[in-house]
Structure formats: C-alpha cells, structure tokens
PDB file of N, CA and C in Angstrom:
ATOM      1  N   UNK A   1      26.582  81.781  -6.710  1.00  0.00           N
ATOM      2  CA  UNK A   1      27.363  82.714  -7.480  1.00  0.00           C
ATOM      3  C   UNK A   1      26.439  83.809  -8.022  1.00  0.00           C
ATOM      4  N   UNK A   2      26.679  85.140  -7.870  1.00  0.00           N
ATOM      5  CA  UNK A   2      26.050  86.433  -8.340  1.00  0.00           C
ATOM      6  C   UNK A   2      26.255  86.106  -9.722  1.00  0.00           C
ATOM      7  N   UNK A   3      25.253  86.791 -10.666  1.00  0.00           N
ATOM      8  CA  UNK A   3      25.750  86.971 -11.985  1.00  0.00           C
ATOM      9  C   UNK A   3      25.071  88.722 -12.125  1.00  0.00           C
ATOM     10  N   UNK A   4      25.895  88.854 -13.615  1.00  0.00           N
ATOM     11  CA  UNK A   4      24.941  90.785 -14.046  1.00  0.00           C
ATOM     12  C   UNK A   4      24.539  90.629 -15.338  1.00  0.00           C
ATOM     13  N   UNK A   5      23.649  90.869 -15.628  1.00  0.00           N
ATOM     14  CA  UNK A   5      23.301  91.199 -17.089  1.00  0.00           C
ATOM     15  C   UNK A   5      24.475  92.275 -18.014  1.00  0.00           C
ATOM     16  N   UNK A   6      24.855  91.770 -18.844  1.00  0.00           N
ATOM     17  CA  UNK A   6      25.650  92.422 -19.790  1.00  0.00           C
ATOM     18  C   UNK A   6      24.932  92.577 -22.010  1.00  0.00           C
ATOM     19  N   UNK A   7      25.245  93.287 -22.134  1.00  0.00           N
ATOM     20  CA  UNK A   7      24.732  93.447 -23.863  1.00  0.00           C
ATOM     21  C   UNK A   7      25.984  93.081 -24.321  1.00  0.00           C
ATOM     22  N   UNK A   8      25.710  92.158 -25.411  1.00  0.00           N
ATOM     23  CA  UNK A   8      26.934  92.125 -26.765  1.00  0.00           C
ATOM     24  C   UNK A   8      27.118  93.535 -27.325  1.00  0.00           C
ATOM     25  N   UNK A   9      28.050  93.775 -27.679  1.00  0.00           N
ATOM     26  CA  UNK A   9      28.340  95.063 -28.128  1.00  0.00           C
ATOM     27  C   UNK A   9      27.858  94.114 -29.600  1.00  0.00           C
ATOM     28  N   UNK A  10      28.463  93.633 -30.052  1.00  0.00           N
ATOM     29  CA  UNK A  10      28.158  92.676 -31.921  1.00  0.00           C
ATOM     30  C   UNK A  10      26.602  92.277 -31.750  1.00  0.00           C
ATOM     31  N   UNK A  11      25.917  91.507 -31.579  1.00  0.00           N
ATOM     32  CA  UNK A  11      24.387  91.330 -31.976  1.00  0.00           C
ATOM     33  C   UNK A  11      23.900  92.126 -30.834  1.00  0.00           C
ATOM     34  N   UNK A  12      23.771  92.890 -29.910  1.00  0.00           N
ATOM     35  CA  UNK A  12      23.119  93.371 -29.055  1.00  0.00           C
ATOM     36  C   UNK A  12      22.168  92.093 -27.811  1.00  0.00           C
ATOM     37  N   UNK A  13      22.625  90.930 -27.965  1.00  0.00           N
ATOM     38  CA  UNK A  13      21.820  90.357 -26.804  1.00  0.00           C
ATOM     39  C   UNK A  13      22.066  90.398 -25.725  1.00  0.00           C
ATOM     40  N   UNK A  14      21.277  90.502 -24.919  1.00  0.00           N
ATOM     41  CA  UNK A  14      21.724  90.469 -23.521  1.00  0.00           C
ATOM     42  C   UNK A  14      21.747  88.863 -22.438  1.00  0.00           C
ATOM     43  N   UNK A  15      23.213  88.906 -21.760  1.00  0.00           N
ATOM     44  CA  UNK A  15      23.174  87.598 -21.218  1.00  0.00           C
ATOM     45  C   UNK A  15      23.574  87.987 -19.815  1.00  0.00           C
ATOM     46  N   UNK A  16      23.738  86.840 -18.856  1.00  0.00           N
ATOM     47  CA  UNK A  16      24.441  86.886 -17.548  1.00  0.00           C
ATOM     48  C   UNK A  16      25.967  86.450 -17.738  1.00  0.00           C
ATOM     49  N   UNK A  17      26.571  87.435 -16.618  1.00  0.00           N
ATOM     50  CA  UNK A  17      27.992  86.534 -16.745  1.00  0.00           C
ATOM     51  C   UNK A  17      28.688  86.526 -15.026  1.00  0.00           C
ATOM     52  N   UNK A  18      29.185  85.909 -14.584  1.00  0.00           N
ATOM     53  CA  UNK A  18      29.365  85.908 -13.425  1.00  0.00           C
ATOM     54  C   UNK A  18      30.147  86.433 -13.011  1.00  0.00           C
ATOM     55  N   UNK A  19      30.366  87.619 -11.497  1.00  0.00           N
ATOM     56  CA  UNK A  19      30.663  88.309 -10.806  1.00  0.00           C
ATOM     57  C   UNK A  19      31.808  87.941  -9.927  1.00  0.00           C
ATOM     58  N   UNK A  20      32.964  88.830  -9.935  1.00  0.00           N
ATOM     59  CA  UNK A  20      34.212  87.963  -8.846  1.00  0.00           C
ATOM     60  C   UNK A  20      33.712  88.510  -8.028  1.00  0.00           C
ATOM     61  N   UNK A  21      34.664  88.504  -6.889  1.00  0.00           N
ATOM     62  CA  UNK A  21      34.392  89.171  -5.337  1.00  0.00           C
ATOM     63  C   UNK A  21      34.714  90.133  -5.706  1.00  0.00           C
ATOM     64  N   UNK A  22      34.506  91.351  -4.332  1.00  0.00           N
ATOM     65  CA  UNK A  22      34.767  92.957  -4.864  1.00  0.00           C
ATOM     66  C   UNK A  22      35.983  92.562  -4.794  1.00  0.00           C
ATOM     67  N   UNK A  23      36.983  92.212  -3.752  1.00  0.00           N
ATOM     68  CA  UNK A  23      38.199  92.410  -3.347  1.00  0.00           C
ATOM     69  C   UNK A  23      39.314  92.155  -5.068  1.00  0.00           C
ATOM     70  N   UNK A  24      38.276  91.637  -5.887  1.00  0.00           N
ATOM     71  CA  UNK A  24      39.213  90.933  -7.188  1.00  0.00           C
ATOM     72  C   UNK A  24      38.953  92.080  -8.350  1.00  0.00           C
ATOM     73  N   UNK A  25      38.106  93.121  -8.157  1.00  0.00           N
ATOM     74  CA  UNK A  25      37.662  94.443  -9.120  1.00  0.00           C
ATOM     75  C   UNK A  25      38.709  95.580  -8.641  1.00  0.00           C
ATOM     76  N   UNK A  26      38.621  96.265  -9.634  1.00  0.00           N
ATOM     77  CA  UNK A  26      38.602  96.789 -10.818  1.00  0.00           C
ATOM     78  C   UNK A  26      39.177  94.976 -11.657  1.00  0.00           C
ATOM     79  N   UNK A  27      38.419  94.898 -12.864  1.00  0.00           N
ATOM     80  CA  UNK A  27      39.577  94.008 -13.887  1.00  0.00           C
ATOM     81  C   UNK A  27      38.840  93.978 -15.311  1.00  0.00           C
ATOM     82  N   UNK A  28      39.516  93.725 -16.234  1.00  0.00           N
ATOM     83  CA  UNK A  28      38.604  93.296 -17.256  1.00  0.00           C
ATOM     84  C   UNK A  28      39.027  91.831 -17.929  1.00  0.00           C
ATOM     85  N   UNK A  29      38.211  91.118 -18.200  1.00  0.00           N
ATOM     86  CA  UNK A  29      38.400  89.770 -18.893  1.00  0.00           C
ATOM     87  C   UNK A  29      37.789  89.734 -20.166  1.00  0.00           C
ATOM     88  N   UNK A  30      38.672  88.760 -20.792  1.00  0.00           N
ATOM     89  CA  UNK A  30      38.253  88.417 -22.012  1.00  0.00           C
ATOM     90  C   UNK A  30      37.139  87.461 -22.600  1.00  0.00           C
ATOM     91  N   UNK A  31      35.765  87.600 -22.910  1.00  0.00           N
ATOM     92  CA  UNK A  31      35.102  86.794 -22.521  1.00  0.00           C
ATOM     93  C   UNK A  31      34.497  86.719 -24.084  1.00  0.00           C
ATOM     94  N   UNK A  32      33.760  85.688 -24.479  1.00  0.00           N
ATOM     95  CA  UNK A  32      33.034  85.496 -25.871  1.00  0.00           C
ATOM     96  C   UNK A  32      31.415  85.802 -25.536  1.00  0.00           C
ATOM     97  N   UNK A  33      30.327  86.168 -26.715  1.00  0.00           N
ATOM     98  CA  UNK A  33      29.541  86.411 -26.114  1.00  0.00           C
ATOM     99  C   UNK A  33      28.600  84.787 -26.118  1.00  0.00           C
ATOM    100  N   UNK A  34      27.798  84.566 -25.198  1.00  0.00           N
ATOM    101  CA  UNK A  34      27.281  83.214 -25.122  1.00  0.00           C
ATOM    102  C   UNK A  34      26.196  83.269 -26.181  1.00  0.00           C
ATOM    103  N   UNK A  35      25.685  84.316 -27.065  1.00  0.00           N
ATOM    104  CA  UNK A  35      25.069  83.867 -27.993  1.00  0.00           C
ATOM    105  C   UNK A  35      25.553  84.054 -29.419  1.00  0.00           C
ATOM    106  N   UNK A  36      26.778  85.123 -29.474  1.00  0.00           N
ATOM    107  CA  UNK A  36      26.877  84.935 -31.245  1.00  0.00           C
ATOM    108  C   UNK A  36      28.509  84.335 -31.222  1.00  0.00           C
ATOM    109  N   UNK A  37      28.972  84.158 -29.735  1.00  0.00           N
ATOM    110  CA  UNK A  37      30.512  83.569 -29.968  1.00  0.00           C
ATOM    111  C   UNK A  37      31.100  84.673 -30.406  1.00  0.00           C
ATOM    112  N   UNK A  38      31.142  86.150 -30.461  1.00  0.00           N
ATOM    113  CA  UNK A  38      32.024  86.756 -30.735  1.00  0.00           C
ATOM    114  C   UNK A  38      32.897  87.670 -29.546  1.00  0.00           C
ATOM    115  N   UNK A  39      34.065  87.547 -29.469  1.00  0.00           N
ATOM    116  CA  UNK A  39      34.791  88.351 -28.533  1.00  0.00           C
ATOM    117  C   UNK A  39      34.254  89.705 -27.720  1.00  0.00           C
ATOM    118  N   UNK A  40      34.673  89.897 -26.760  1.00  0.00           N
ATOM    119  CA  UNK A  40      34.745  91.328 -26.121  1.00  0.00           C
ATOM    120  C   UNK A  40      35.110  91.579 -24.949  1.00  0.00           C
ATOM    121  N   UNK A  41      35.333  91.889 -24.509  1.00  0.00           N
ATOM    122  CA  UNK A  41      35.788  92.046 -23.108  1.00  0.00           C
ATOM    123  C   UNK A  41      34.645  92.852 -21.879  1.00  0.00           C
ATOM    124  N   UNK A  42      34.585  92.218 -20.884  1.00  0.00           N
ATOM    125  CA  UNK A  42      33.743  92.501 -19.440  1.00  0.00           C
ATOM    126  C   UNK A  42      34.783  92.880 -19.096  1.00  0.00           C
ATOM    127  N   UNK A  43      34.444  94.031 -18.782  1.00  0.00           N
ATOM    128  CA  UNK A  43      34.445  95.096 -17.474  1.00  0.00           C
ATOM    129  C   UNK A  43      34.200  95.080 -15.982  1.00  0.00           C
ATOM    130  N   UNK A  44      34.012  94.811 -15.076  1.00  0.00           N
ATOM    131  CA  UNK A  44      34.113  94.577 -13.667  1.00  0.00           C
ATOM    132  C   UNK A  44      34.640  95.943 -13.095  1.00  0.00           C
ATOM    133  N   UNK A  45      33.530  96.529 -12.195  1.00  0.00           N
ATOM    134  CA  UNK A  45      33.837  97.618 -11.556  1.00  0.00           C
ATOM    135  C   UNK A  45      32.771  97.244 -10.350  1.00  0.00           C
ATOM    136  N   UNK A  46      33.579  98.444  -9.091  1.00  0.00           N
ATOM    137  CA  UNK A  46      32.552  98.154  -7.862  1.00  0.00           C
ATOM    138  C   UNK A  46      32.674  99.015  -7.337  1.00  0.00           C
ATOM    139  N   UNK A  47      31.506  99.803  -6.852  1.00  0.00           N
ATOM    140  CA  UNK A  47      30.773 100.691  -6.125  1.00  0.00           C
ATOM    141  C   UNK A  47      30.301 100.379  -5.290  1.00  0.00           C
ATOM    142  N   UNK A  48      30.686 101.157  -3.822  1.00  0.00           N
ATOM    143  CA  UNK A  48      29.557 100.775  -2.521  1.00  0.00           C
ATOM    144  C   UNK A  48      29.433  99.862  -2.399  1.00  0.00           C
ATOM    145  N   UNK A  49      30.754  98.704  -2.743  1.00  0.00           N
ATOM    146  CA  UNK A  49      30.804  97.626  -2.096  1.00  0.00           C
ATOM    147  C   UNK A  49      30.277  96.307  -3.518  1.00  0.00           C
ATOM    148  N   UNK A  50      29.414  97.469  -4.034  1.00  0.00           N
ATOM    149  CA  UNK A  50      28.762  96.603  -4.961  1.00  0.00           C
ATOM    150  C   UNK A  50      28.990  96.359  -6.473  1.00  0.00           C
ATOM    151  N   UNK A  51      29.534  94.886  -7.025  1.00  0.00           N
ATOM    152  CA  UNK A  51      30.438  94.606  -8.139  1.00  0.00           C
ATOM    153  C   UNK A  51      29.253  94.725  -9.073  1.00  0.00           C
ATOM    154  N   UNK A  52      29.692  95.472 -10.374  1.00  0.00           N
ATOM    155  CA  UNK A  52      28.476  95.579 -11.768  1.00  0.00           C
ATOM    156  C   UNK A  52      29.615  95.021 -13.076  1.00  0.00           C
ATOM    157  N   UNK A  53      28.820  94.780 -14.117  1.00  0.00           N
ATOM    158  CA  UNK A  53      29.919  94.127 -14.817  1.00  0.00           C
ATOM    159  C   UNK A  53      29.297  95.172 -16.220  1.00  0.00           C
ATOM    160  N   UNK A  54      29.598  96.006 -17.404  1.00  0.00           N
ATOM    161  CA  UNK A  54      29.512  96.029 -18.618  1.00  0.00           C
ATOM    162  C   UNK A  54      30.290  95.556 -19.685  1.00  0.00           C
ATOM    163  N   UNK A  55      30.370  95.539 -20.886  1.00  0.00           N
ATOM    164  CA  UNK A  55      30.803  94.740 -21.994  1.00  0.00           C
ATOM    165  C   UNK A  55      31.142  95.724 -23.211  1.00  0.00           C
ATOM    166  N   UNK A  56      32.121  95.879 -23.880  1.00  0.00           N
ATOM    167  CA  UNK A  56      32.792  96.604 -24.752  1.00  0.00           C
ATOM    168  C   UNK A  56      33.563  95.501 -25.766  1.00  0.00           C
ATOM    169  N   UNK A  57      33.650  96.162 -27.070  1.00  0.00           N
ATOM    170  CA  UNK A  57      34.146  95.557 -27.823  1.00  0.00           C
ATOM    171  C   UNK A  57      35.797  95.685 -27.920  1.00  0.00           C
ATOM    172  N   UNK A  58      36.271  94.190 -28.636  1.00  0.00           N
ATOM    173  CA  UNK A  58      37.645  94.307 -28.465  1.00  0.00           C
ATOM    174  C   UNK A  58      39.079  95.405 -28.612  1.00  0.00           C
ATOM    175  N   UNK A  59      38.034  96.011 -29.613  1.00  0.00           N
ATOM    176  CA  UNK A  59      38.549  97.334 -30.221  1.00  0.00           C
ATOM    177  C   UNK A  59      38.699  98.562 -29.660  1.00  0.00           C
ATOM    178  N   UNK A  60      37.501  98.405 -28.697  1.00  0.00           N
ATOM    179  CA  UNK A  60      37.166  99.786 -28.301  1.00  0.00           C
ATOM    180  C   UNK A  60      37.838 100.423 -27.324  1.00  0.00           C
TER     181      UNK A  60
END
C-alpha cells in the first residue's frame, strides 16, 4: 500500500496516510490526525496518473 506524507493543520505534525487507487480520486475523507486525535479532512487528488493526498481543517 502507497502512503503520502500529510501536516495536521491543529499541531502541525507530519504523518503518512494511505493512498486509494487513482481510479477512486478526486475524494476527500474524514480522517483524525494520528498524533493529536484531532479531526480534518484528506484531500486526495491525482495528477499524471499520480495520487497526492493534503490535509485541511474541518472548517476550512
């Protein structure tokens, strides 16, 4: 399984989170962050074939 580095938008750490297939992008999911447990949502986008994931807060 691919994973991407993503930042908490809330403490700023950075973690991995794992990658669908392209065919399943554009999407966004609701995900917690694995180090402070607080909400936000991943992003999933793909370019040139190739899936990248960033992270935004629930709000935003």
């Amino acid at each position: 399984m691919s994973t991407y580095p993503v930042t908490c938008p809330t403490c700023f750490e950075e973690f991995e989170v794992p990658l669908p297939p392209a065919g399943e992008t554009p999407a966004e999911v609701d995900y917690d962050c694995e180090i402070c447990c607080r909400p936000m949502i991943v992003v999933y986008e793909v370019d040139d074939n190739e899936v990248y994931a960033s992270a935004r807060g629930i709000h935003e």
